[in-house]
N, C-alpha and C. Protein backbone atom coordinates (compact mmCIF):
# COMPACT_ATOMS: atom_id res chain seq x y z
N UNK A 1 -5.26 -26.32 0.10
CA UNK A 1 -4.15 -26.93 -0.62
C UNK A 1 -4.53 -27.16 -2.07
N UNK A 2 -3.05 -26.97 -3.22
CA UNK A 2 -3.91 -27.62 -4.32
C UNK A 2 -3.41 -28.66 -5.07
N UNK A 3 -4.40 -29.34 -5.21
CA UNK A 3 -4.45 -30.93 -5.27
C UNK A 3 -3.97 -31.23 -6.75
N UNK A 4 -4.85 -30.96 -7.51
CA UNK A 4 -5.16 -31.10 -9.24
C UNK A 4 -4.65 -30.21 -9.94
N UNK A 5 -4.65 -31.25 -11.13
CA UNK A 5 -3.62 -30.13 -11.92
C UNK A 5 -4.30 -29.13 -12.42
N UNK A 6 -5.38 -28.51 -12.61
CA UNK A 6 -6.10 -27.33 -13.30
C UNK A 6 -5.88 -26.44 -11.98
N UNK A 7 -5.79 -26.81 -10.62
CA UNK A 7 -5.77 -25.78 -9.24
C UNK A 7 -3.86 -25.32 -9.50
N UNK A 8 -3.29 -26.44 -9.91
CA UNK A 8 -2.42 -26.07 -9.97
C UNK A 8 -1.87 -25.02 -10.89
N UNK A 9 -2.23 -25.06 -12.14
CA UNK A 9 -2.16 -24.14 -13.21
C UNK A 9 -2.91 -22.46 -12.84
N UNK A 10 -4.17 -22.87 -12.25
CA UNK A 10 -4.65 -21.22 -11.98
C UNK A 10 -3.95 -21.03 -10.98
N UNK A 11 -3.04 -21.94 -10.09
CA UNK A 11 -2.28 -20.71 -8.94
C UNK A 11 -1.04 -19.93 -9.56
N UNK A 12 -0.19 -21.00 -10.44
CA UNK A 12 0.95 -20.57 -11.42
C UNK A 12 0.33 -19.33 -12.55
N UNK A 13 -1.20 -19.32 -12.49
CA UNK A 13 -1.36 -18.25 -13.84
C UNK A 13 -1.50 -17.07 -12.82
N UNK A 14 -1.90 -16.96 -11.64
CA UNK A 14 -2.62 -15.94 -10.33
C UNK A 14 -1.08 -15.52 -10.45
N UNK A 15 0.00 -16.25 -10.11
CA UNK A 15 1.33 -15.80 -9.99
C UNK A 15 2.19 -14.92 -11.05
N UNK A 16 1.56 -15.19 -12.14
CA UNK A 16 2.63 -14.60 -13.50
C UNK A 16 1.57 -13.56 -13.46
N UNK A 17 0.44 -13.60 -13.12
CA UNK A 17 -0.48 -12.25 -13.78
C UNK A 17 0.07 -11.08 -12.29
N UNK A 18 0.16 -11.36 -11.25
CA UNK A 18 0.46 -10.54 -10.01
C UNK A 18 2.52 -10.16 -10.69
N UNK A 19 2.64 -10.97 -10.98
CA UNK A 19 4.64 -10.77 -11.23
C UNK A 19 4.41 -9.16 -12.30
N UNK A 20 3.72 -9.50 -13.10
CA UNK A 20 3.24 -8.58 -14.48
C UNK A 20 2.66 -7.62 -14.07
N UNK A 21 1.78 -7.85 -13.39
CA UNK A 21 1.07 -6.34 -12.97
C UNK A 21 2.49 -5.76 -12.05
N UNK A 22 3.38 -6.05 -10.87
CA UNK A 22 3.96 -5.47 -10.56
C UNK A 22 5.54 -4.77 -11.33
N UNK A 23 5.53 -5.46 -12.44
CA UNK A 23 6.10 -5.12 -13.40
C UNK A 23 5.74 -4.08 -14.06
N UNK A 24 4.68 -3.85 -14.23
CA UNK A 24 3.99 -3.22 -15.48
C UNK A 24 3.72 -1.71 -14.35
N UNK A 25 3.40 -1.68 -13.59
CA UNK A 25 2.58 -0.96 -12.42
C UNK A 25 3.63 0.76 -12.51
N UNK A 26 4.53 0.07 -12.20
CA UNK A 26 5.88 1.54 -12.20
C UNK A 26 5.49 2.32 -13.53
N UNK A 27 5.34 1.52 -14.99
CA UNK A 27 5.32 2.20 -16.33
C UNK A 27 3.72 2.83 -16.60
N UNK A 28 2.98 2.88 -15.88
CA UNK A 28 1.14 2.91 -15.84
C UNK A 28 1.08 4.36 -14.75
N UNK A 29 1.60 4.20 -13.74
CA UNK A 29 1.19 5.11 -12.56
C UNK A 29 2.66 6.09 -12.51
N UNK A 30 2.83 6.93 -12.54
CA UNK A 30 3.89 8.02 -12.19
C UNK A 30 4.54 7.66 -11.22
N UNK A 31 3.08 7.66 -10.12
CA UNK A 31 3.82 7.30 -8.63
C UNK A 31 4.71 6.83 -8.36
N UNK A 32 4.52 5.69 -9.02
CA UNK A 32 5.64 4.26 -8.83
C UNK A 32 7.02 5.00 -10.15
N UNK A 33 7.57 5.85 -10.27
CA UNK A 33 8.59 5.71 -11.37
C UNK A 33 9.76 5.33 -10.58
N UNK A 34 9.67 5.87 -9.60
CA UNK A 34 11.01 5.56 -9.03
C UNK A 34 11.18 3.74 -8.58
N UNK A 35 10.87 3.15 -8.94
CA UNK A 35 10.59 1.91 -8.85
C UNK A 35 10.98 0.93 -10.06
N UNK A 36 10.87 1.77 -11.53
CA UNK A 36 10.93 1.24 -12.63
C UNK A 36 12.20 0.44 -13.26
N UNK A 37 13.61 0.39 -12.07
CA UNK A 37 14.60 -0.11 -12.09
C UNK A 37 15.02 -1.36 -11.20
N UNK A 38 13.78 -1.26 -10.00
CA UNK A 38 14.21 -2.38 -8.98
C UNK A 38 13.56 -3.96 -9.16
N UNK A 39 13.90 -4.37 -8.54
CA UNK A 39 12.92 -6.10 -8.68
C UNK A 39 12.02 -5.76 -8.04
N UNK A 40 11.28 -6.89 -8.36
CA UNK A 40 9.75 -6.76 -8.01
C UNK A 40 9.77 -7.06 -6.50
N UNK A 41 10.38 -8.00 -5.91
CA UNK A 41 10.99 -7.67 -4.46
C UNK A 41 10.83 -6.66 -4.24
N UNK A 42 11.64 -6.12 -3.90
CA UNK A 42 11.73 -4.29 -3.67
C UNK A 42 10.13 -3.53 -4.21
N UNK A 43 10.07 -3.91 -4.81
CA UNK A 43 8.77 -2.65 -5.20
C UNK A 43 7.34 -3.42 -4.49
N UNK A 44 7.60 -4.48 -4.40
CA UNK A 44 6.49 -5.36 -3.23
C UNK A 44 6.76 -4.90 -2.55
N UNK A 45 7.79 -5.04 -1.87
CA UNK A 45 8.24 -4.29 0.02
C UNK A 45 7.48 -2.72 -0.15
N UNK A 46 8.05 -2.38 -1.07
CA UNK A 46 7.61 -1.10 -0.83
C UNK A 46 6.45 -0.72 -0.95
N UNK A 47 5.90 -1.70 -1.87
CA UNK A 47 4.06 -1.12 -1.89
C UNK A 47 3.56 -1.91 -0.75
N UNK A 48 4.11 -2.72 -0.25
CA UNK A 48 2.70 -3.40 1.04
C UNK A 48 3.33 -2.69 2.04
N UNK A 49 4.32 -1.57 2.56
CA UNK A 49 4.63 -0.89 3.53
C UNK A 49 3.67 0.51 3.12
N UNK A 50 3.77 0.71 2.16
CA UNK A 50 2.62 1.86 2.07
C UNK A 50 1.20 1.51 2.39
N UNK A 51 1.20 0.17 1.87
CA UNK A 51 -0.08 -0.32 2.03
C UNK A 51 -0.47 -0.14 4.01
N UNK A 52 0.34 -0.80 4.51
CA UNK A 52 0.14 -1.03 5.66
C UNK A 52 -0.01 0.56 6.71
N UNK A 53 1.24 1.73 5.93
CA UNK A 53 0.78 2.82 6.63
C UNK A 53 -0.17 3.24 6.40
N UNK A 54 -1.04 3.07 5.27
CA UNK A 54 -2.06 4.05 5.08
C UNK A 54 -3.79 3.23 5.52
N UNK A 55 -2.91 2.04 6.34
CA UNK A 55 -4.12 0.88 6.37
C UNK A 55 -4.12 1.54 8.38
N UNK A 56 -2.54 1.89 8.47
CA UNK A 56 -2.93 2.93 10.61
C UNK A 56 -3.15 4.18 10.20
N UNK A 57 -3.09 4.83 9.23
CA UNK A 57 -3.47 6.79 9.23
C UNK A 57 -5.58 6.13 9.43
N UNK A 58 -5.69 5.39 8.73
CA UNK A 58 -7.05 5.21 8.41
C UNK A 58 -7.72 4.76 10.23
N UNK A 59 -7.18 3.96 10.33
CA UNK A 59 -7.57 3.27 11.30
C UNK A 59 -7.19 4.47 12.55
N UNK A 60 -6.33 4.82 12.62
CA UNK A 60 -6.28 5.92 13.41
C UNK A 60 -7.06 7.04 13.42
N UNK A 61 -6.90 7.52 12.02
CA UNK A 61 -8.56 8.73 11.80
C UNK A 61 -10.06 7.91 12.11
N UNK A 62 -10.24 7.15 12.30
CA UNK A 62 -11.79 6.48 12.71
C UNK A 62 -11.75 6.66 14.12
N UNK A 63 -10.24 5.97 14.67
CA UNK A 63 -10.74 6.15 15.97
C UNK A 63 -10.43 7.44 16.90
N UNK A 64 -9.91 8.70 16.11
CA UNK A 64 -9.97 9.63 16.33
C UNK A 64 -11.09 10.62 16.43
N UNK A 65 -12.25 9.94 14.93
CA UNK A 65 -12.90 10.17 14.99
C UNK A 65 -14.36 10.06 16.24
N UNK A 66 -14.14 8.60 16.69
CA UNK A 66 -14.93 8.39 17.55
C UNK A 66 -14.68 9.08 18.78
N UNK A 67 -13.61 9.74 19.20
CA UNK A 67 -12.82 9.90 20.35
C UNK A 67 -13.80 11.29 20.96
N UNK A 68 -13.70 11.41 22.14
CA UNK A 68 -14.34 12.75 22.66
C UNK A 68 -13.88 14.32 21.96
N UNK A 69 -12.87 14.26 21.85
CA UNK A 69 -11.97 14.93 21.13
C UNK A 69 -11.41 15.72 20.42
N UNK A 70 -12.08 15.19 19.24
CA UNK A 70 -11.20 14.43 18.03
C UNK A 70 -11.02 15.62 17.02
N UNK A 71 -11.81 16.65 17.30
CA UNK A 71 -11.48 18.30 16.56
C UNK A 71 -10.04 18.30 17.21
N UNK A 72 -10.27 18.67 18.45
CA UNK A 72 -8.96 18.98 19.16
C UNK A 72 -7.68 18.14 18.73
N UNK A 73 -7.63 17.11 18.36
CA UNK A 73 -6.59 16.12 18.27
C UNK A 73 -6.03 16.25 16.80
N UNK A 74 -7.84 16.68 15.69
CA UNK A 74 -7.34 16.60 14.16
C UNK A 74 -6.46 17.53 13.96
N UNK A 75 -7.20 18.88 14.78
CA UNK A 75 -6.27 20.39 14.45
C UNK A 75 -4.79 20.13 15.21
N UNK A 76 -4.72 19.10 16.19
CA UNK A 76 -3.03 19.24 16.84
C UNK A 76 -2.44 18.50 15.60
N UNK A 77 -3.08 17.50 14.64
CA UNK A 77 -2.65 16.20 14.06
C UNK A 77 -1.98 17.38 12.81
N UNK A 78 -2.76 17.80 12.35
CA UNK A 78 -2.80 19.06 11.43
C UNK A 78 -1.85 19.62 11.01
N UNK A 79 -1.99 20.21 12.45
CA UNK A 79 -0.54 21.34 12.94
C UNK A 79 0.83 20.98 12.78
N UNK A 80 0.87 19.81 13.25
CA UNK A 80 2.20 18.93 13.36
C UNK A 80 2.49 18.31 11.71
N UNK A 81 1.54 17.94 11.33
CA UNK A 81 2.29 17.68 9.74
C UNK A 81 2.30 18.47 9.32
N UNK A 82 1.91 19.78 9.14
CA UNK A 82 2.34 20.51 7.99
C UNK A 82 3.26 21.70 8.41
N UNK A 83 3.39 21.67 9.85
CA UNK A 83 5.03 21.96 10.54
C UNK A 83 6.32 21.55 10.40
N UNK A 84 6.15 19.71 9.56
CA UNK A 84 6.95 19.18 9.53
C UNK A 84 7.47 19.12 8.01
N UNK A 85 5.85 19.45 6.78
CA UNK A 85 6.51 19.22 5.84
C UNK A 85 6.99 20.51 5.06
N UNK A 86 6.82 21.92 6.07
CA UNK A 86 7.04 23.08 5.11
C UNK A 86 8.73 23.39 5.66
């Protein structure tokens, strides 16, 4: 919890510097252009949903990796995305 007023001020400064970077973030990285019109709402949602898929591709390739497998499964994994994106 924060108690004092200096805890209080670095959580309000943690807040305007995170508002700014997601502000700023769309005009810095390409990636994000399509973003450069929405609230920062929206472009949060959308970056911690990327965040989160690419937090199961990961977690999924490890334990694919460990798996008896896991050639067999990468080359089916493989197959299937780039079936899907041509």
């Amino acid at each position: 919890m924060v108690r004092s007023k200096r805890a209080i001020e670095l959580v309000v400064n943690l807040i305007n510097i995170a508002y700014c970077g997601m502000k700023i973030l769309p005009y810095k990285d390409s990636f994000f252009n399509d973003h450069k019109n929405k609230s920062v709402q929206e472009f949060r949602f959308c970056f911690s949903k990327s965040i989160k898929e690419q937090i199961f591709i990961i977690g999924f390739v490890n334990f694919v990796e460990t798996a008896n497998k896991s050639k067999d499964v990468l080359e089916l994994l493989k197959e299937r995305i780039f079936s899907k994106s041509a």
